[in-house]
Protein backbone atom coordinates (compact mmCIF):
# COMPACT_ATOMS: atom_id res chain seq x y z
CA UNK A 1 0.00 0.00 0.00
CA UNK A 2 3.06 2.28 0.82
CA UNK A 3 3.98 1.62 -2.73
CA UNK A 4 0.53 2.70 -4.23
CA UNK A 5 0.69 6.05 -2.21
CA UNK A 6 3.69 6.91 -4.09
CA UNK A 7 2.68 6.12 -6.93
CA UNK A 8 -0.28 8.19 -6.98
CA UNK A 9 2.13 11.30 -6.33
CA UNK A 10 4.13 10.55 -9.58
CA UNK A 11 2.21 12.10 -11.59
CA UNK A 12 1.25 15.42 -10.82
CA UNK A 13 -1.53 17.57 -12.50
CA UNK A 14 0.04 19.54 -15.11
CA UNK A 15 -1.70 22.33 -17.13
CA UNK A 16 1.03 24.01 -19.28
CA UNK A 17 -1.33 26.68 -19.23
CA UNK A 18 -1.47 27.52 -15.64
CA UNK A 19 1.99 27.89 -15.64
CA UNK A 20 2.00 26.41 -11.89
CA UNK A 21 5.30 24.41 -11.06
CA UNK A 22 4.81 21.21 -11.11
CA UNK A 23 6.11 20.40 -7.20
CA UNK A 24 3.82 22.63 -5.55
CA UNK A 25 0.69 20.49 -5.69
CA UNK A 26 0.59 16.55 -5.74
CA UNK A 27 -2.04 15.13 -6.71
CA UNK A 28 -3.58 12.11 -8.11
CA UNK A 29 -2.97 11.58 -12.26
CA UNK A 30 -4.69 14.17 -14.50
CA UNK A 31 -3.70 13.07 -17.98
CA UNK A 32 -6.09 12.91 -20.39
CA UNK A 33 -6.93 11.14 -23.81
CA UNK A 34 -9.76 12.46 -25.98
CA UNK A 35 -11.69 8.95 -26.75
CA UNK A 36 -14.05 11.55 -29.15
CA UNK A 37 -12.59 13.73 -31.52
CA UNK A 38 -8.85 14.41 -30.78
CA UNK A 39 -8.19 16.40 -34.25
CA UNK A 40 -11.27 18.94 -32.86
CA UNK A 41 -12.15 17.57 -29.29
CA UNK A 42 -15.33 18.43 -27.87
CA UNK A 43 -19.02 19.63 -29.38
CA UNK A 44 -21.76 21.81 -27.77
CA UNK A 45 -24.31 23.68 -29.06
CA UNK A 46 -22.24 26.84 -29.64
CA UNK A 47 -19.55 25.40 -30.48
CA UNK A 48 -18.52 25.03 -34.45
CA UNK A 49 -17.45 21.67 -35.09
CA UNK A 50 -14.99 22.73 -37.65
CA UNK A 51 -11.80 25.19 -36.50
CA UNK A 52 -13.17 28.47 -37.58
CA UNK A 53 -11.32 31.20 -39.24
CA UNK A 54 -8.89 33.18 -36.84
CA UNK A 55 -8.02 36.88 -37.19
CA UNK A 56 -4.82 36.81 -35.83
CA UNK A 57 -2.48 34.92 -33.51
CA UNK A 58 -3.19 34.46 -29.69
CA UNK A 59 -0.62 32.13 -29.32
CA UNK A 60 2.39 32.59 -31.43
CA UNK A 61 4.27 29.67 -32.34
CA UNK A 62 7.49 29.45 -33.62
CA UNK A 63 11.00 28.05 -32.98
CA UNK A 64 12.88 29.51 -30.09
CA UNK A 65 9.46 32.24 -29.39
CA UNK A 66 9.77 31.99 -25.28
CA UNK A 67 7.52 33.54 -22.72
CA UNK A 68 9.02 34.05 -19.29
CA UNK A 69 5.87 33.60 -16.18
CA UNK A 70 6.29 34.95 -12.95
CA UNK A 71 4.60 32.18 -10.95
CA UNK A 72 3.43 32.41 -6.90
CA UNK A 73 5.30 31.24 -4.78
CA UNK A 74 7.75 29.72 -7.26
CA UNK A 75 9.30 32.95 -9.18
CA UNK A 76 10.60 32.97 -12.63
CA UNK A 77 9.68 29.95 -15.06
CA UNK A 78 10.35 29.88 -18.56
CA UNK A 79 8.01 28.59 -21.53
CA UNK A 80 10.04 27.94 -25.03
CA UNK A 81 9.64 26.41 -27.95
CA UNK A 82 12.26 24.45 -28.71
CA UNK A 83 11.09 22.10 -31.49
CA UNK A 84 8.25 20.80 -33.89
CA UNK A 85 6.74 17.09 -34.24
CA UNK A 86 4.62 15.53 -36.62
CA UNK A 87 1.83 13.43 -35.14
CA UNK A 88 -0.70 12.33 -37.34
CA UNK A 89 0.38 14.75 -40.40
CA UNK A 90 -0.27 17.66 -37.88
CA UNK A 91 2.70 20.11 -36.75
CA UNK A 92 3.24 20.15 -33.20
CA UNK A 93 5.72 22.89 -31.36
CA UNK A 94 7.02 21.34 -28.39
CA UNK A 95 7.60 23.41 -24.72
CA UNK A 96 10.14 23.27 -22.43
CA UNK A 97 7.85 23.00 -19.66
CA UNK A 98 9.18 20.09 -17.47
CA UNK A 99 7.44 17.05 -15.16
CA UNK A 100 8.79 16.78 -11.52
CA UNK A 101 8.41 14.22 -8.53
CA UNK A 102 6.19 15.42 -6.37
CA UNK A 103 9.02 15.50 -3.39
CA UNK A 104 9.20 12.24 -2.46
CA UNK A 105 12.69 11.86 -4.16
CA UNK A 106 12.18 8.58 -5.71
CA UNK A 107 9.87 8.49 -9.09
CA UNK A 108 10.20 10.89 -11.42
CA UNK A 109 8.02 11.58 -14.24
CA UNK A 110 9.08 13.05 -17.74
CA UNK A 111 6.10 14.87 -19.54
CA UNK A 112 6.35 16.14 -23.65
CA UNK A 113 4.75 19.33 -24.03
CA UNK A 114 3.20 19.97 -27.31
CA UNK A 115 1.39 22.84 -28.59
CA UNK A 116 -0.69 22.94 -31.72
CA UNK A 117 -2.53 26.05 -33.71
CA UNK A 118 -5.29 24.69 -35.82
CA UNK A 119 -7.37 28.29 -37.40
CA UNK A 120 -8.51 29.57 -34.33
CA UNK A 121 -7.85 26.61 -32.21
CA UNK A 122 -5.21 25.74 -30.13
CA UNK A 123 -4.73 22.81 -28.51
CA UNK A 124 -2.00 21.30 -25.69
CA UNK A 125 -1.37 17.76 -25.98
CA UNK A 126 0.62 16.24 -22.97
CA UNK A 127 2.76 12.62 -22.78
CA UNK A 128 4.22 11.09 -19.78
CA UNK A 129 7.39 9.15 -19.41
CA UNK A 130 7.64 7.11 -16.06
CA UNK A 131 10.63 5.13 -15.70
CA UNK A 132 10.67 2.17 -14.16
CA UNK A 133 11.13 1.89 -10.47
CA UNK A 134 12.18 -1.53 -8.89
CA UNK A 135 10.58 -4.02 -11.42
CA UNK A 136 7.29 -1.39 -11.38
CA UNK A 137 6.31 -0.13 -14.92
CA UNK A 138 3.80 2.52 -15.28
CA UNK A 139 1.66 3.65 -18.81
CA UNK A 140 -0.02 6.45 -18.90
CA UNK A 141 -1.65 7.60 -22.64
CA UNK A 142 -1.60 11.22 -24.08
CA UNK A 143 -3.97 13.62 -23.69
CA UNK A 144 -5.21 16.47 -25.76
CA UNK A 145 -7.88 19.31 -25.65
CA UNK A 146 -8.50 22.39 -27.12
CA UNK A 147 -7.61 25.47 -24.41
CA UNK A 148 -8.78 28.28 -26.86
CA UNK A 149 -10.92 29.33 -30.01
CA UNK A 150 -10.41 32.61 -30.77
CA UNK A 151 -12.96 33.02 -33.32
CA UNK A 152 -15.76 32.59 -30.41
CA UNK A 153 -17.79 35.56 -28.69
CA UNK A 154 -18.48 36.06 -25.05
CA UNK A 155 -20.54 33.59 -24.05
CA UNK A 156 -20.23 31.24 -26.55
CA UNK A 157 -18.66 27.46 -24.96
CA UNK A 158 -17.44 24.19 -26.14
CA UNK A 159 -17.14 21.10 -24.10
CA UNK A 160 -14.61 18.21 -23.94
CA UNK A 161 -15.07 14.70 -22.35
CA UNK A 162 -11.79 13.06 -22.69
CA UNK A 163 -10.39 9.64 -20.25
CA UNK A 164 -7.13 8.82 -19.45
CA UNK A 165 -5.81 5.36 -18.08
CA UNK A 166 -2.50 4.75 -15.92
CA UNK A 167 -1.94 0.90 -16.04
CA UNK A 168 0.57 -0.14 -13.21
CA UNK A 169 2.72 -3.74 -13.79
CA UNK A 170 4.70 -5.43 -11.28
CA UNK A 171 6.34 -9.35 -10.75
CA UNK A 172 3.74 -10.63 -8.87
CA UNK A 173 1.50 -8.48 -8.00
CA UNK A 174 -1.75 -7.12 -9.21
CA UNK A 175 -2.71 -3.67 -9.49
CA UNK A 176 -6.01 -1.79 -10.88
CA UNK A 177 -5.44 0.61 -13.61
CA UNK A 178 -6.73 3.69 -12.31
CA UNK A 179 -9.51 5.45 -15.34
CA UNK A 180 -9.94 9.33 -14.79
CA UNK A 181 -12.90 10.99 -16.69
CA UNK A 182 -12.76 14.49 -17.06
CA UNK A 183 -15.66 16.61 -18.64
CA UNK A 184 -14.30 19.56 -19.36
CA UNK A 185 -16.61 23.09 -19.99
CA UNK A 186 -14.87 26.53 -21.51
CA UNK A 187 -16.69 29.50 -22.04
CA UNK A 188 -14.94 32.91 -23.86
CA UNK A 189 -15.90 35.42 -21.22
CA UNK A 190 -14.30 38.50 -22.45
CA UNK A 191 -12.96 39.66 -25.64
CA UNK A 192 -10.90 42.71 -26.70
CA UNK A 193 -10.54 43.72 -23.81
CA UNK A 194 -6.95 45.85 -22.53
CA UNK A 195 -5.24 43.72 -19.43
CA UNK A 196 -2.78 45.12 -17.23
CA UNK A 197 -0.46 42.29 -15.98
CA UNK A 198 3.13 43.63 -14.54
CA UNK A 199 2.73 47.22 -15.03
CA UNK A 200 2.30 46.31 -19.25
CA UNK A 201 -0.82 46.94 -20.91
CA UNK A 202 -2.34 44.60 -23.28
CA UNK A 203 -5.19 44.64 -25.79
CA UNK A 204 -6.94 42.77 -27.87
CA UNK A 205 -6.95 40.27 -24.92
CA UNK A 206 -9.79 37.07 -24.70
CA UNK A 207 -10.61 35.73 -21.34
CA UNK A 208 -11.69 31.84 -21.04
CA UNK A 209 -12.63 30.30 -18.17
CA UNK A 210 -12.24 26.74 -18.02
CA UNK A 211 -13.93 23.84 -15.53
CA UNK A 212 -12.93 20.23 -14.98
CA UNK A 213 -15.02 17.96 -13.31
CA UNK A 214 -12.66 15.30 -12.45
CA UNK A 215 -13.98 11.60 -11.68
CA UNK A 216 -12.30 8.32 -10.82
CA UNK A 217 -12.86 5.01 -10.18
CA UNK A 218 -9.87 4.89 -7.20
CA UNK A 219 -10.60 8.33 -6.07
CA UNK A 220 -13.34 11.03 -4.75
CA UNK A 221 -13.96 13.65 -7.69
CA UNK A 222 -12.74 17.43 -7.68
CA UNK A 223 -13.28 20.28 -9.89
CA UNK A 224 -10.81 22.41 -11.15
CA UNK A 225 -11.04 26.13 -12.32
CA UNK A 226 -8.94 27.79 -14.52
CA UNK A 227 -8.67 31.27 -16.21
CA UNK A 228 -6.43 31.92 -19.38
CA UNK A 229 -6.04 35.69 -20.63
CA UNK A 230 -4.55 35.24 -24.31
CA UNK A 231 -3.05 38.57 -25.85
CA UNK A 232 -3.25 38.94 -29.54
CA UNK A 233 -0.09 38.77 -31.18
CA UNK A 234 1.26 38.16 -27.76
CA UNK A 235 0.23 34.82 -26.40
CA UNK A 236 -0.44 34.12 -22.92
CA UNK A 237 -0.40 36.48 -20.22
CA UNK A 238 -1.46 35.56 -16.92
CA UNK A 239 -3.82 32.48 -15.00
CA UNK A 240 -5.54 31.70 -12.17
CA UNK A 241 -6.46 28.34 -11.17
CA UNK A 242 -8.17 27.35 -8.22
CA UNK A 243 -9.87 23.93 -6.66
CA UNK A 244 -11.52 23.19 -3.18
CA UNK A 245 -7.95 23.31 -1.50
CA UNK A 246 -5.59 24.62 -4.03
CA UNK A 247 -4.61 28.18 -5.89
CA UNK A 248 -2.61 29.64 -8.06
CA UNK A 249 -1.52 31.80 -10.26
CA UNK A 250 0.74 33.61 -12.92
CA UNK A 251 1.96 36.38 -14.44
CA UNK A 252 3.61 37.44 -17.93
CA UNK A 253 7.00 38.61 -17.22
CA UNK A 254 8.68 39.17 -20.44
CA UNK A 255 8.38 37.71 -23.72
CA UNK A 256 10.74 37.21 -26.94
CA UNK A 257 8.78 35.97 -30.61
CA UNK A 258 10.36 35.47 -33.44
C-alpha cells in the first residue's frame, strides 16, 4: 500500500497553461486522452465543429518564441519552444515546460509538451514518461484538448469529455489501472478587452474560463477552475487556477517571438 501512495504522487496535474510548477501540488494523475474527436475535441451547441477562421495569432508559435511567467510562490519559469513534431500529419511545437516528482525523491516523471494552432484553435497535448522503479512499470496515454478558439464571442462554450488510463505492472503483483474521466466546460468570457499584468498593458486580450469535473474510479472527484487571458499577437499572459484546496496563479514577465 506504501507503494501505491507513491505512486499516486508521480504524476502530478500539469496544465502548461497555468503555468504552476509542477512540485507545488501533488495530486492524483490528470492526464487525459480524448476517446471523441482528438483532431477537434469536444461539441456543444455553440460550439462550431470545424476550426473556424482566426483573425490573428493568440498564441504565437514558432521556434525559439519563449515567454518568461512569474509564478506564486515559485518565481521565474520559462516557456520555449524548442522544437516541432509531426503526429498524425499535424505540426506540433514542443515546450520546455518540465514534469517533476512530487518531493518524495524517488519516481520521477518526464512529460512532452506539445502545442498545436489549428485556425482559431489551439490545442495542448501532454505525454508522460515514467521510468521504471524496482521491477514497477507505469503507462499512462496522451492527452489532448482544445484550451482556446479565438474566433468565439463572449458567451459562446465548447465542451470536452476526454479519459485517461495509468496501467501499473509489477512481478507478482496485481494492481487496478486507475480510469480518470474528465468533462471539461470553456466559455470565452471576455474579448478585446486591454489587461494590465506587470505594469504592461495589453489589448486585444480574450478571457476563457475553463472547468474540470474530475472523476475516478480509485478516487473522490474534484473540480478544477482555470482562467487563461490570451493577448493577440502576444500569447499568454497571466492564470488563475483554483480547486476546493488549491490556488494559483501567474503572471507574464517578459516575452521574446520570433
Amino acid at each position: 500500500m506504501k507503494k501505491l501512495q507513491r505512486l499516486s504522487a508521480v504524476v502530478l496535474f500539469l496544465s502548461v497553461l497555468s503555468f504552476v510548477s509542477c512540485d507545488t501540488e501533488p495530486v492524483d494523475p490528470v492526464l487525459l486522452d480524448n476517446v471523441n474527436n482528438p483532431e477537434n475535441p469536444g461539441t456543444n451547441p455553440n460550439n462550431p465543429t470545424n476550426p473556424g477562421t482566426s483573425d490573428g495569432s493568440y498564441w504565437p508559435m514558432a521556434l525559439n518564441n519563449e515567454w518568461v511567467f512569474d509564478v506564486e510562490d515559485e518565481g521565474e519559469s520559462p516557456m520555449k519552444i524548442t522544437s516541432t513534431e509531426s503526429i498524425g500529419g499535424n505540426t506540433y511545437y514542443r515546450v520546455n515546460y518540465s514534469f517533476a516528482s512530487s518531493g518524495t525523491g524517488d519516481l520521477t516523471g518526464e512529460a512532452t509538451n506539445l502545442l498545436r494552432h489549428n485556425n482559431g484553435d489551439y490545442s495542448v497535448r501532454i505525454s508522460v514518461i515514467v521510468p521504471d522503479e524496482q521491477g514497477m512499470q507505469i503507462t499512462v496515454s496522451p492527452y489532448e484538448y482544445t484550451i482556446l478558439k479565438d474566433y468565439l464571442e463572449p458567451g459562446q462554450s465548447w465542451t470536452q469529455d476526454v479519459q485517461q488510463t495509468t496501467t501499473y505492472q509489477m512481478p507478482g503483483i496485481t494492481i487496478p489501472p486507475m480510469v480518470m474521466n474528465f468533462h471539461i466546460e470553456n466559455i470565452i468570457q471576455e474579448k478585446g478587452i486591454t489587461v494590465t499584468v506587470n505594469g504592461v498593458s495589453y489589448e486585444n486580450v480574450i478571457k476563457v474560463k475553463q472547468t474540470q469535473t474530475i472523476t475516478s474510479n480509485l478516487t473522490p472527484g474534484m473540480v478544477l477552475t482555470v482562467y487563461y487571458w490570451f493577448a493577440k499577437d502576444v500569447g499568454p499572459i497571466k492564470s488563475e487556477s483554483q480547486s476546493s484546496n488549491f490556488t494559483s496563479s501567474s503572471t507574464l514577465v517578459s516575452y521574446t517571438l520570433n
